[in-house]
C-alpha atoms as a PDB file:
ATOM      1  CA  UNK A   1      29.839   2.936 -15.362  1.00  0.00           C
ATOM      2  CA  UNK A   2      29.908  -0.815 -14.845  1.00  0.00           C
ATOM      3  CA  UNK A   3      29.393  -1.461 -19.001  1.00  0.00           C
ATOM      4  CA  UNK A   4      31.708   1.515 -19.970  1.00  0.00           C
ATOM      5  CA  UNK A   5      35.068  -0.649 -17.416  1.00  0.00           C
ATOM      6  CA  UNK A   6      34.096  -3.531 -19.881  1.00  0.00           C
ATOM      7  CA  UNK A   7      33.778  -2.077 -23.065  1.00  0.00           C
ATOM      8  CA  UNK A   8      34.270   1.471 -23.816  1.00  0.00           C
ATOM      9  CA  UNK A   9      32.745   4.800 -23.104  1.00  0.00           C
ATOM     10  CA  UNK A  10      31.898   5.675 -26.661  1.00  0.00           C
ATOM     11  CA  UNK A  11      30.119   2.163 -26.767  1.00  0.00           C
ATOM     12  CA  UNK A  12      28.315   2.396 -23.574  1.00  0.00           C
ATOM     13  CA  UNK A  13      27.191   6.147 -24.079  1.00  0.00           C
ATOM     14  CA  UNK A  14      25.069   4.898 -27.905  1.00  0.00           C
ATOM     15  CA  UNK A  15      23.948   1.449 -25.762  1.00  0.00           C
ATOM     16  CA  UNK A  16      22.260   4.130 -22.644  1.00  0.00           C
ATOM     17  CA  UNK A  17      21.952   6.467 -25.022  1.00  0.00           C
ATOM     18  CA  UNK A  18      23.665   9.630 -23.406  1.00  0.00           C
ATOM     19  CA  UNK A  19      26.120  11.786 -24.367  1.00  0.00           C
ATOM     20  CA  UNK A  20      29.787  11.704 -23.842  1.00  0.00           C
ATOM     21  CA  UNK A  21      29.296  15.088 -21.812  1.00  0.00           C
ATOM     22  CA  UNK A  22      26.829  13.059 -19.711  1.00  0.00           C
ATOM     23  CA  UNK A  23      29.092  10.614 -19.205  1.00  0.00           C
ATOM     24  CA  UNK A  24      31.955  12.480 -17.935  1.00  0.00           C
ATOM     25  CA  UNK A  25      30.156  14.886 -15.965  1.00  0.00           C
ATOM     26  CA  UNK A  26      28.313  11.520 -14.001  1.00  0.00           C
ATOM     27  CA  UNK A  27      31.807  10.137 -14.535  1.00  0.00           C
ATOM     28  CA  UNK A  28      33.390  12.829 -12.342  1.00  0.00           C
ATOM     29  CA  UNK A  29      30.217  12.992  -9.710  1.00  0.00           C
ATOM     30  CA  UNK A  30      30.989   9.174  -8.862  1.00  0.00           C
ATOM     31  CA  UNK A  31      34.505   9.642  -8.055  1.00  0.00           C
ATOM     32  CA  UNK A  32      34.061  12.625  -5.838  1.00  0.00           C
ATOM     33  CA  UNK A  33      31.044  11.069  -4.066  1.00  0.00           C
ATOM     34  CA  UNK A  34      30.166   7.542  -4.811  1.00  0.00           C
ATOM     35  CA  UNK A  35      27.367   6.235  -6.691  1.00  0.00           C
ATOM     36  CA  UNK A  36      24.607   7.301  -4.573  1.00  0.00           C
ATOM     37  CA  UNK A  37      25.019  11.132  -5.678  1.00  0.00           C
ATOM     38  CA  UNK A  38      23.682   9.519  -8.741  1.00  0.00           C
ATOM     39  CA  UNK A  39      20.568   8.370  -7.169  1.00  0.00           C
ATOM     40  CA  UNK A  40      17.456  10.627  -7.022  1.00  0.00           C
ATOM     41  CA  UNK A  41      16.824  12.413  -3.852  1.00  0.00           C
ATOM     42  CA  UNK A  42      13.688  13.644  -2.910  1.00  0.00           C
ATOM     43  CA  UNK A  43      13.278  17.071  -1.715  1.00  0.00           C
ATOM     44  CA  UNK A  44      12.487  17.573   1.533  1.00  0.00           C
ATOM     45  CA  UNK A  45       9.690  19.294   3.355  1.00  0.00           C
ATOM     46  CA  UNK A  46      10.131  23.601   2.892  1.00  0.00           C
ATOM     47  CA  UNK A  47      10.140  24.707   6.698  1.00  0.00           C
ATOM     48  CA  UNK A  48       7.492  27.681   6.315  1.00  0.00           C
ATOM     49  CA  UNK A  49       7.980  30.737   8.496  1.00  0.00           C
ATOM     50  CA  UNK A  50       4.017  30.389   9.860  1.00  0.00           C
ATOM     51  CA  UNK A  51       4.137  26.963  10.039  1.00  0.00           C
ATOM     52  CA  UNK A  52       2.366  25.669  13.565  1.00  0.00           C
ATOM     53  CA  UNK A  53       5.303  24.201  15.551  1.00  0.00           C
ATOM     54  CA  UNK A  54       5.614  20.447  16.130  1.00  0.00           C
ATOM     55  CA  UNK A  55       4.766  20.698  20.090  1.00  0.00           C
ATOM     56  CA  UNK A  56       1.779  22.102  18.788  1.00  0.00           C
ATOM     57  CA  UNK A  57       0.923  19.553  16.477  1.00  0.00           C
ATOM     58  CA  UNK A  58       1.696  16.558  18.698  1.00  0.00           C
ATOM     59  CA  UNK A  59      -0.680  18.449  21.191  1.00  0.00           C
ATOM     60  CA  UNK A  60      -3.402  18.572  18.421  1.00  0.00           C
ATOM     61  CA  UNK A  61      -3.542  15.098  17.165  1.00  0.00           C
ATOM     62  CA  UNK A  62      -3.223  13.695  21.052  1.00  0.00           C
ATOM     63  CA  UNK A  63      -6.442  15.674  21.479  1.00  0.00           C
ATOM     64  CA  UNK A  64      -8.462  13.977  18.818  1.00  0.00           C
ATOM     65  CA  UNK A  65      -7.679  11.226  19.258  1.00  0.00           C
ATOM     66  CA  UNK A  66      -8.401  11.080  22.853  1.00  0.00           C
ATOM     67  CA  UNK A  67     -11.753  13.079  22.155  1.00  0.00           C
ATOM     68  CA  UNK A  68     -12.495  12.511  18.698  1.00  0.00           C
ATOM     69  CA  UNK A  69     -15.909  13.710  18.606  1.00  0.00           C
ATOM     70  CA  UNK A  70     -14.679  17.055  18.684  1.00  0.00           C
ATOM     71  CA  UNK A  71     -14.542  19.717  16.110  1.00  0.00           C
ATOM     72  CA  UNK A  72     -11.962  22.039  15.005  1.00  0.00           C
ATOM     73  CA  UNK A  73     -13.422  24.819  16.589  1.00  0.00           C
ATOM     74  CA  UNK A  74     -13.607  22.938  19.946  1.00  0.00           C
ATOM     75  CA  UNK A  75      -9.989  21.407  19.530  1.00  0.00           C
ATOM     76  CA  UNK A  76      -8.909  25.039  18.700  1.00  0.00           C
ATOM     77  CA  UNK A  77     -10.169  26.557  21.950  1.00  0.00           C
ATOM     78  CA  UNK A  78      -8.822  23.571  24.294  1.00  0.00           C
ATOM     79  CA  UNK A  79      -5.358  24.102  23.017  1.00  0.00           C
ATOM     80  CA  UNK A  80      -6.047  28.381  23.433  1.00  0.00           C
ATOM     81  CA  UNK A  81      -6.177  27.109  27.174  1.00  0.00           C
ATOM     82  CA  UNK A  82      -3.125  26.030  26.984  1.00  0.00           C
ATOM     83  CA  UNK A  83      -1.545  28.631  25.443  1.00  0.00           C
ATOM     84  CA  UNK A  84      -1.270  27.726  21.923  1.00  0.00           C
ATOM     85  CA  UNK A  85      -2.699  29.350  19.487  1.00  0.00           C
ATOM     86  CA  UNK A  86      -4.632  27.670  16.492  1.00  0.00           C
ATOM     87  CA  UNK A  87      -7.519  28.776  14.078  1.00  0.00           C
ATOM     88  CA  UNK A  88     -10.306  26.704  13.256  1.00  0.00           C
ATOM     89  CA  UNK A  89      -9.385  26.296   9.739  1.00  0.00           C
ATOM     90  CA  UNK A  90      -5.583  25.975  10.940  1.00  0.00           C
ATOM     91  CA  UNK A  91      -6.532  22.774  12.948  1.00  0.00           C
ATOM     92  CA  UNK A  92      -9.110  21.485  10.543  1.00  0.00           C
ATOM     93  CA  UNK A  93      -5.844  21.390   7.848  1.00  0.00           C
ATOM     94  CA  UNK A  94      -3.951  20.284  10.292  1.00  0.00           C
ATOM     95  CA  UNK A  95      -6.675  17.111  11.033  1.00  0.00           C
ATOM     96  CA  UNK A  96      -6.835  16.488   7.553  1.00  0.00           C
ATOM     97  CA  UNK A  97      -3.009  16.421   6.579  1.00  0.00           C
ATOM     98  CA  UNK A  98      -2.667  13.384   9.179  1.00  0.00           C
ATOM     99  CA  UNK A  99      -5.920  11.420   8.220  1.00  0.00           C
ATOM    100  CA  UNK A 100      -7.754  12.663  11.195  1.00  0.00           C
ATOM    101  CA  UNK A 101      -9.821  15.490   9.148  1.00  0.00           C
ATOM    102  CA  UNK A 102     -13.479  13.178  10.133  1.00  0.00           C
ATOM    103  CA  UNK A 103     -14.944  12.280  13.167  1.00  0.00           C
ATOM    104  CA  UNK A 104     -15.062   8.091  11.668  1.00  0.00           C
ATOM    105  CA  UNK A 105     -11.208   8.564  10.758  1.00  0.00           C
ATOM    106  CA  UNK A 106     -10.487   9.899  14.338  1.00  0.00           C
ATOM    107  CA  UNK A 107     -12.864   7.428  16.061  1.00  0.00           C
ATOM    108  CA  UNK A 108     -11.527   4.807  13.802  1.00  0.00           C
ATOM    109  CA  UNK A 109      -7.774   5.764  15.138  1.00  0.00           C
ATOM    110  CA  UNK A 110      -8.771   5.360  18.795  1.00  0.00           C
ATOM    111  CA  UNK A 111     -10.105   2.274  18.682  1.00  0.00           C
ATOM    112  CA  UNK A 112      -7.116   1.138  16.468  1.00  0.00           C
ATOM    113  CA  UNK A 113      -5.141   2.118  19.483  1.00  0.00           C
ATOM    114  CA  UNK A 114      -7.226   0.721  22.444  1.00  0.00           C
ATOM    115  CA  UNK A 115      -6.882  -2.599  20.935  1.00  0.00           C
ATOM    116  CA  UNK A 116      -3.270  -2.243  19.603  1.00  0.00           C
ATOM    117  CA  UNK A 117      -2.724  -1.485  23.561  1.00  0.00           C
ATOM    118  CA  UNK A 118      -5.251  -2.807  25.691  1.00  0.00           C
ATOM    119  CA  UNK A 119      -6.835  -5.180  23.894  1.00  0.00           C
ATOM    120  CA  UNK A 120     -10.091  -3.580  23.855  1.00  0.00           C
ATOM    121  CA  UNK A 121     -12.033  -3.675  20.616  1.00  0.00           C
ATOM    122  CA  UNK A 122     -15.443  -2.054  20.849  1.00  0.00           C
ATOM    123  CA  UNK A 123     -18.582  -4.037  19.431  1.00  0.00           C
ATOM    124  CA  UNK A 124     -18.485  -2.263  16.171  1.00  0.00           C
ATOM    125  CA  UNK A 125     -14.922  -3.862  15.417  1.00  0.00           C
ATOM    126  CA  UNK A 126     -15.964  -7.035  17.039  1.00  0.00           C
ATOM    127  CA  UNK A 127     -18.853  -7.386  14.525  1.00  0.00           C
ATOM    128  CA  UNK A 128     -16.931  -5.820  11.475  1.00  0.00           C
ATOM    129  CA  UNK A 129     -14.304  -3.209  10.442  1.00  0.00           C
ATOM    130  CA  UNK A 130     -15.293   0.430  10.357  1.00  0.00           C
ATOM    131  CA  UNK A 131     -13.889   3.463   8.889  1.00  0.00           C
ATOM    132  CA  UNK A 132     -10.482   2.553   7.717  1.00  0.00           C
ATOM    133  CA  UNK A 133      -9.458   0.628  10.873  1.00  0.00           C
ATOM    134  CA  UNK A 134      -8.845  -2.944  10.089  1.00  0.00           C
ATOM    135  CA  UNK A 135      -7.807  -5.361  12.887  1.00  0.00           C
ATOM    136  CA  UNK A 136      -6.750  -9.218  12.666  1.00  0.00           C
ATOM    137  CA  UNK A 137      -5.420 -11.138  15.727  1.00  0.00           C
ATOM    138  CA  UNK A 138      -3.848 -13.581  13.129  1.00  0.00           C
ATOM    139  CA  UNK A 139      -2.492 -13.895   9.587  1.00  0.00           C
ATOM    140  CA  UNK A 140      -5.218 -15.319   7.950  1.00  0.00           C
ATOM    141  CA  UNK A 141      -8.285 -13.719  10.015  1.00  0.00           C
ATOM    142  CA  UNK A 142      -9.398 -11.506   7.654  1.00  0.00           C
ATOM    143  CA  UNK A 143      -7.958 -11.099   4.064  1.00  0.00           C
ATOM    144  CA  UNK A 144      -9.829  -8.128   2.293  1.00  0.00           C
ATOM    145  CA  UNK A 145     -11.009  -8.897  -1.793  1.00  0.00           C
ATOM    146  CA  UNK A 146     -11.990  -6.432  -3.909  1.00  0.00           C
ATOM    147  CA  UNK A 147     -12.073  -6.342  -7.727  1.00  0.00           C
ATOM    148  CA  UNK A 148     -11.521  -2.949  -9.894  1.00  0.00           C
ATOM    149  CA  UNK A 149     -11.768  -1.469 -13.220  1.00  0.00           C
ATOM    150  CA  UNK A 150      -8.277  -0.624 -14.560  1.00  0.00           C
ATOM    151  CA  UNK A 151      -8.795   0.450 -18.510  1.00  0.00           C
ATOM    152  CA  UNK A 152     -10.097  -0.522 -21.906  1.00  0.00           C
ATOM    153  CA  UNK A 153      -7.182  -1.644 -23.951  1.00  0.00           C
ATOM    154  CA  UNK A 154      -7.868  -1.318 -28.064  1.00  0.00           C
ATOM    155  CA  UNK A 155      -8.202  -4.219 -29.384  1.00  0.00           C
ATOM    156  CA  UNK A 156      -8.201  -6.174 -26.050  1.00  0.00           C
ATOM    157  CA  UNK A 157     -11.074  -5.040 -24.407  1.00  0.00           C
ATOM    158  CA  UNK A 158     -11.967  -4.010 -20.626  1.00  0.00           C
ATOM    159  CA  UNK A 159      -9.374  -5.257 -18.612  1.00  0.00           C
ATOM    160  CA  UNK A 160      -9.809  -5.812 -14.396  1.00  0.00           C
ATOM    161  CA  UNK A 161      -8.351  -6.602 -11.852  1.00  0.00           C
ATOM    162  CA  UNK A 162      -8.854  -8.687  -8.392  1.00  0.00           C
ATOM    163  CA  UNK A 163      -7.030  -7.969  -5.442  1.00  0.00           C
ATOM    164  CA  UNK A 164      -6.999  -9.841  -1.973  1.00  0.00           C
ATOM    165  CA  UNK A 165      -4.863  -7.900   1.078  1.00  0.00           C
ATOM    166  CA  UNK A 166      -4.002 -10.332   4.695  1.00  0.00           C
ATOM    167  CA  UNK A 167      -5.032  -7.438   6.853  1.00  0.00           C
ATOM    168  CA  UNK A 168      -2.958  -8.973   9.555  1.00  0.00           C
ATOM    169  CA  UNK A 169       0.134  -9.346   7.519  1.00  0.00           C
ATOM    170  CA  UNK A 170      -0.533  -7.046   4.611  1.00  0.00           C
ATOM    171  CA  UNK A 171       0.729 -10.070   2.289  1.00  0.00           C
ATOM    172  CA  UNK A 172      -1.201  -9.565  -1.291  1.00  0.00           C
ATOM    173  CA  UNK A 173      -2.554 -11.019  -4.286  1.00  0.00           C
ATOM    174  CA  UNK A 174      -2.904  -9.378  -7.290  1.00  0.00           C
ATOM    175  CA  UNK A 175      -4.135 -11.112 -10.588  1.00  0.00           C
ATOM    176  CA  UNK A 176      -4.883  -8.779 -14.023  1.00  0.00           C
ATOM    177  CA  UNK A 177      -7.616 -10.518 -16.522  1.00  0.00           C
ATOM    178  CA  UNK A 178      -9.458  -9.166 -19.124  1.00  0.00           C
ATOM    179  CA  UNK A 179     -13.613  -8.869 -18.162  1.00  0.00           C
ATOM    180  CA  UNK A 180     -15.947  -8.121 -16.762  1.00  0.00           C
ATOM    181  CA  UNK A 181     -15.574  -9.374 -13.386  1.00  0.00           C
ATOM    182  CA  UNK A 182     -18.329 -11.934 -12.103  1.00  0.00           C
ATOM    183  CA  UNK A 183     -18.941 -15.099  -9.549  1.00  0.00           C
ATOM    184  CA  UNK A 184     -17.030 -17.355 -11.403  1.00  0.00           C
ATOM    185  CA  UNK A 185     -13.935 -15.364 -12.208  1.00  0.00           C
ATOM    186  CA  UNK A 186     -14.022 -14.430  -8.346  1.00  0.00           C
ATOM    187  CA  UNK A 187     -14.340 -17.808  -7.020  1.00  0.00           C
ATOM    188  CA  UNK A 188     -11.378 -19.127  -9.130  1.00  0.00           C
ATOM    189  CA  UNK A 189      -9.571 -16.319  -7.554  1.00  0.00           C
ATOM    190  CA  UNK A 190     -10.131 -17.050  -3.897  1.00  0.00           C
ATOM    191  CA  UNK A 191      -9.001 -20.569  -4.385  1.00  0.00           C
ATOM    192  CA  UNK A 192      -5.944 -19.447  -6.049  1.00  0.00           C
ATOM    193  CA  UNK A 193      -5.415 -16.720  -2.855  1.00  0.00           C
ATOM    194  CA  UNK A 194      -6.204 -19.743  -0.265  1.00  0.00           C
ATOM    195  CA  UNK A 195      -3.425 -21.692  -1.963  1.00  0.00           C
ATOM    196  CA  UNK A 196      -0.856 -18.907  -2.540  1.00  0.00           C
ATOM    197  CA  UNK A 197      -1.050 -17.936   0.904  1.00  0.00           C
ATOM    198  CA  UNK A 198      -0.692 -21.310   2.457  1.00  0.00           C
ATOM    199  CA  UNK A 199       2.699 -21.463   0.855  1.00  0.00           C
ATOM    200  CA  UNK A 200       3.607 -18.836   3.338  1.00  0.00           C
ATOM    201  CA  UNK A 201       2.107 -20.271   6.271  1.00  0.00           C
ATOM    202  CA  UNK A 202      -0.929 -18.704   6.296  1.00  0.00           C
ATOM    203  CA  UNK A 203      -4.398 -20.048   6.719  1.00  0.00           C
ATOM    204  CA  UNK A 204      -7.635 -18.261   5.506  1.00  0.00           C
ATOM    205  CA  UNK A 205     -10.289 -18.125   7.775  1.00  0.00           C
ATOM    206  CA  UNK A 206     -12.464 -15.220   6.669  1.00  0.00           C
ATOM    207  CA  UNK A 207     -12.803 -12.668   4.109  1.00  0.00           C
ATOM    208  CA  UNK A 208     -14.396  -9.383   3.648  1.00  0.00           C
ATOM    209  CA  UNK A 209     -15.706  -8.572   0.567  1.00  0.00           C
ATOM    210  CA  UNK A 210     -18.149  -5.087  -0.254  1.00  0.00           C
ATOM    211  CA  UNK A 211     -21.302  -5.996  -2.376  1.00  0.00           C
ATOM    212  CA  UNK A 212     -20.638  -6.226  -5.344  1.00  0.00           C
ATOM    213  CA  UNK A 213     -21.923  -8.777  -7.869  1.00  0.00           C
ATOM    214  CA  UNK A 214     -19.160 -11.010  -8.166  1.00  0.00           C
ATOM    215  CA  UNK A 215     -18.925 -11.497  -4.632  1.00  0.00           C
ATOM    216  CA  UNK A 216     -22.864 -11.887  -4.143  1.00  0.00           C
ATOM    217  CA  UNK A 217     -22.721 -15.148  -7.412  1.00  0.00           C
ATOM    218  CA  UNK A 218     -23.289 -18.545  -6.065  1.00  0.00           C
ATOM    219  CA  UNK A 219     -20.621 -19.660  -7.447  1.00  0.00           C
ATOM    220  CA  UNK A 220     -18.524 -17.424  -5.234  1.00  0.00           C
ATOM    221  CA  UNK A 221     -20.403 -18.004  -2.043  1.00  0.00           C
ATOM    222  CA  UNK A 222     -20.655 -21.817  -2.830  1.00  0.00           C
ATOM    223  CA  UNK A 223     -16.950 -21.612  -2.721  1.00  0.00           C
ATOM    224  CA  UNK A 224     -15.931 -19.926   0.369  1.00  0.00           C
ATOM    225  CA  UNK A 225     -18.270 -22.195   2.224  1.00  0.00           C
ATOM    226  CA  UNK A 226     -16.612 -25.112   0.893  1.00  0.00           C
ATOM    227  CA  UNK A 227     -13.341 -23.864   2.023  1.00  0.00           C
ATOM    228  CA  UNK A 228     -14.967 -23.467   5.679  1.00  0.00           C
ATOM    229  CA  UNK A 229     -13.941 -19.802   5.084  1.00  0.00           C
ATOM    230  CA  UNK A 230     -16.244 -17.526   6.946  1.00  0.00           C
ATOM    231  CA  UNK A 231     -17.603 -14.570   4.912  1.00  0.00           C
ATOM    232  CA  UNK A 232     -17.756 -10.866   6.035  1.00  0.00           C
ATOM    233  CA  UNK A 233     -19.615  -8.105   4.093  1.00  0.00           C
ATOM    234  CA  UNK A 234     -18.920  -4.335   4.227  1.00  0.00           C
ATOM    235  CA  UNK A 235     -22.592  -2.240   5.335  1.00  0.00           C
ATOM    236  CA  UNK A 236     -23.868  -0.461   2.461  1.00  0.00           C
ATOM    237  CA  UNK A 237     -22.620   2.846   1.375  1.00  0.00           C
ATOM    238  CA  UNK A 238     -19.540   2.315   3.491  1.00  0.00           C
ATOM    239  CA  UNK A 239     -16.109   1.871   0.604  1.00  0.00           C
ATOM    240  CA  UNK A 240     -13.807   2.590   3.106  1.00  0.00           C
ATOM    241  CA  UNK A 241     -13.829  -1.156   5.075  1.00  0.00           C
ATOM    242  CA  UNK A 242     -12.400  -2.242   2.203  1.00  0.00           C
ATOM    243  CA  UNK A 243      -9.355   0.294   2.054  1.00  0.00           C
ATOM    244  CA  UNK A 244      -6.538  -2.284   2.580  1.00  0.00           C
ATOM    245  CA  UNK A 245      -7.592  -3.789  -1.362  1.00  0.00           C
ATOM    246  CA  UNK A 246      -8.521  -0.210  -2.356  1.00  0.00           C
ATOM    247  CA  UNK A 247      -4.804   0.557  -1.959  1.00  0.00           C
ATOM    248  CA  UNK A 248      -3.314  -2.161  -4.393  1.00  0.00           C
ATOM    249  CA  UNK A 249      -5.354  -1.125  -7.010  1.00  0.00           C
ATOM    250  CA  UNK A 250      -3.319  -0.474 -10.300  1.00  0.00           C
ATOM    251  CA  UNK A 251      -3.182   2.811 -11.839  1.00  0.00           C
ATOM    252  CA  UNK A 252      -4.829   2.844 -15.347  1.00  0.00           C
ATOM    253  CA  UNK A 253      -3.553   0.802 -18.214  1.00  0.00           C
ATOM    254  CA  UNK A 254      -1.247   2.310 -21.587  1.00  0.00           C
ATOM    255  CA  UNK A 255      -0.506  -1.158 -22.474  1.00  0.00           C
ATOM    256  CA  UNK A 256      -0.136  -4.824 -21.750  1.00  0.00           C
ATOM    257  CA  UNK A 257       2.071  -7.708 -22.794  1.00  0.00           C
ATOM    258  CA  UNK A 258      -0.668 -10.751 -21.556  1.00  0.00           C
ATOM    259  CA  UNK A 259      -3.864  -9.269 -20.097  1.00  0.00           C
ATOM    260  CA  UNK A 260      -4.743 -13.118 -19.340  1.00  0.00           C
ATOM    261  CA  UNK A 261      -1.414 -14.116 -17.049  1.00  0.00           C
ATOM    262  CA  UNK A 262      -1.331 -13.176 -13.066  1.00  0.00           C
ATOM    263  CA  UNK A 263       0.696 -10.418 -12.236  1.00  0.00           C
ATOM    264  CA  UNK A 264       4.364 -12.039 -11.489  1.00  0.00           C
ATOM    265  CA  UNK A 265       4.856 -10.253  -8.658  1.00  0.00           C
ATOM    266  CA  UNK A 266       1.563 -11.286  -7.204  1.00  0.00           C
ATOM    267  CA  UNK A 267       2.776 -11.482  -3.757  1.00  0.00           C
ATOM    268  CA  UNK A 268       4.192  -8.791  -2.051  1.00  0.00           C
ATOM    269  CA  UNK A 269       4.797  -6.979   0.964  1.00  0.00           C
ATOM    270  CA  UNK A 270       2.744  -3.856   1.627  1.00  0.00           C
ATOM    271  CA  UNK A 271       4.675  -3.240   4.915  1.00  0.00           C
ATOM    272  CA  UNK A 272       6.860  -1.037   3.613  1.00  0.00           C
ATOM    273  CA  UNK A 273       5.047   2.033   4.073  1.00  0.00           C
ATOM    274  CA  UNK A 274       1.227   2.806   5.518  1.00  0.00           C
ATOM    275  CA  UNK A 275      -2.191   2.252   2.949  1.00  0.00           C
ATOM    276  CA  UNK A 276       0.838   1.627   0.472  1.00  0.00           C
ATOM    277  CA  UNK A 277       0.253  -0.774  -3.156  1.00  0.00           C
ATOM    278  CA  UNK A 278       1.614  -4.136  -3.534  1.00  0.00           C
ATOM    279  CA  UNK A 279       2.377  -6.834  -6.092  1.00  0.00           C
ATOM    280  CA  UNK A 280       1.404  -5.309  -9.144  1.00  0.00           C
END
C-alpha cells in the first residue's frame, strides 16, 4: 500500500507480484478495517461438545501436581469423589496435553513450584537438574550447551550447530559451522558465549553440558577450568536436562549463504513464549 502512494498501483502490483484484483480487493479491506485485517490470524481452539470443562481441568492438573506419583486411573477416581467425572484415558490425554503425561514431568513441576514459592529445592535439584525442570538463582548460574546435527548441504558438507541457553534468563547463543563438532570447536565456543554474555551483564559461573564428545575433549574441559567456570554433566540416558538448548535447535537445512559465519541474530530472547527457539 505504502509503495503503490509513491509510485503507482500497476508498478507496485509487477514489484509484489500480485494482481490488480489483489490489490483492490486488499485495497478495499484496509479502508474498511485497517491494516491489521491484513495480518494472519490464527484460528482459535474448536470448543467440542464433549470436551471436559475447564473447572474440571484446573481440578486435574492441581491434583498431580500436588500428588504426582499418581496415575490416571487413581487421579480419575479422586476427582469421581468429587463429583466429576473423568476416564482413565480422558485424564491420561488430559496429563499429556499440559506436559504432565509422566510421573518425572509432574514431579519435575512440583519441585519447580516449591522453589519458585518457598524456596525449597529438593537434593536432586540441589545436585543437578532433573526432568525438564531447570532452576538458576542468577543469570549466569547455569547456561545449558549443547551441539546438534542440522543437515548435509551438497557441496558444503555436514553442517552443525552449537547452542548455549542462560537458564536463568533464557538469553542464547547460537553459532552455525560446518563439522563435525569436537573439543576444540566447543571450547572456542564457550569463550565466545562467556564474552557475548558479559556484554549484557551477565557472568558465567557454570555450565551443563550432556556427554558428548566435544564436551568430554581436553581442550574443552581445559577451558572452562581456566575460566573458573564450574562444570555440570547431565546422568546418562537422561536428554531431557538439557531441554532449554534442545529447544533452540534449528530445523533442518535447504540452503545456506555462509555455513562458516555465527548466526546474526545470535542473541535472543527466548522469553517470549515457554521451551520456545531463539537466535537462529
Amino acid at each position: 500500500m505504502e509503495h503503490a502512494a509513491k509510485t503507482s498501483v500497476a508498478e507496485s502490483c509487477r514489484v509484489f507480484g500480485v494482481s490488480r484484483t489483489t490489490f483492490y480487493r486488499w485495497q478495499k479491506r484496509v479502508e474498511m478495517y485497517g491494516l491489521d485485517s491484513l495480518m494472519p490470524k490464527g484460528r482459535r481452539a474448536p470448543a467440542m461438545p464433549n470436551a471436559s470443562p475447564s473447572w474440571v481441568v484446573e481440578e486435574l492438573l492441581a491434583e498431580a501436581v500436588v500428588r504426582p506419583t499418581l496415575g490416571a486411573r487413581q487421579y480419575a477416581e479422586n476427582l469421581a469423589g468429587r463429583g466429576f467425572a473423568l476416564s482413565a484415558s480422558g485424564t491420561q490425554k488430559i496429563l499429556n496435553r499440559y506436559g504432565l503425561g509422566r510421573r518425572r514431568e509432574r514431579v519435575a513441576a512440583l519441585a519447580q513450584l516449591t522453589a519458585a514459592t518457598s524456596g525449597l529445592v529438593t537434593q536432586d535439584a540441589l545436585e543437578g537438574p532433573f526432568g525438564f525442570c531447570h532452576f538458576a538463582a542468577r543469570p549466569g548460574d547455569l547456561v545449558a550447551l549443547d551441539s546438534f546435527f542440522i543437515g548435509k548441504l551438497k557441496g558444503v558438507g555436514p553442517v552443525w550447530q552449537l547452542t548455549a541457553v542462560d537458564t536463568a534468563t533464557r538469553w542464547a547463543v547460537v553459532e552455525i559451522f560446518i563439522g563435525p563438532s569436537n573439543a576444540t570447536i566447543a571450547k572456542q565456543f564457550i569463550g565466545r558465549v562467556v564474552r557475548k554474555l558479559r556484554r549484557l551483564g551477565i557472568t558465567v559461573t557454570g555450565v551443563l553440558t550432556d556427554n558428548g564428545p566435544e564436551f568430554r575433549g581436553n581442550a574443552f574441559r581445559d577451558r572452562v577450568a581456566d575460566l573458573g567456570i564450574t562444570h555440570h554433566r547431565t546422568r546418562p540416558v537422561h536428554r531431557t536436562t538439557t531441554q532449554c538448548a534442545n529447544d533452540s535447535k534449528a530445523p533442518p537445512c535447504k540452503s545456506a549463504g555462509d555455513p562458516h559465519s555465527t548466526a546474526d541474530a545470535s542473541i535472543g530472547s527466548a522469553n517470549s513464549a515457554p521451551n520456545s527457539t531463539t537466535g537462529s
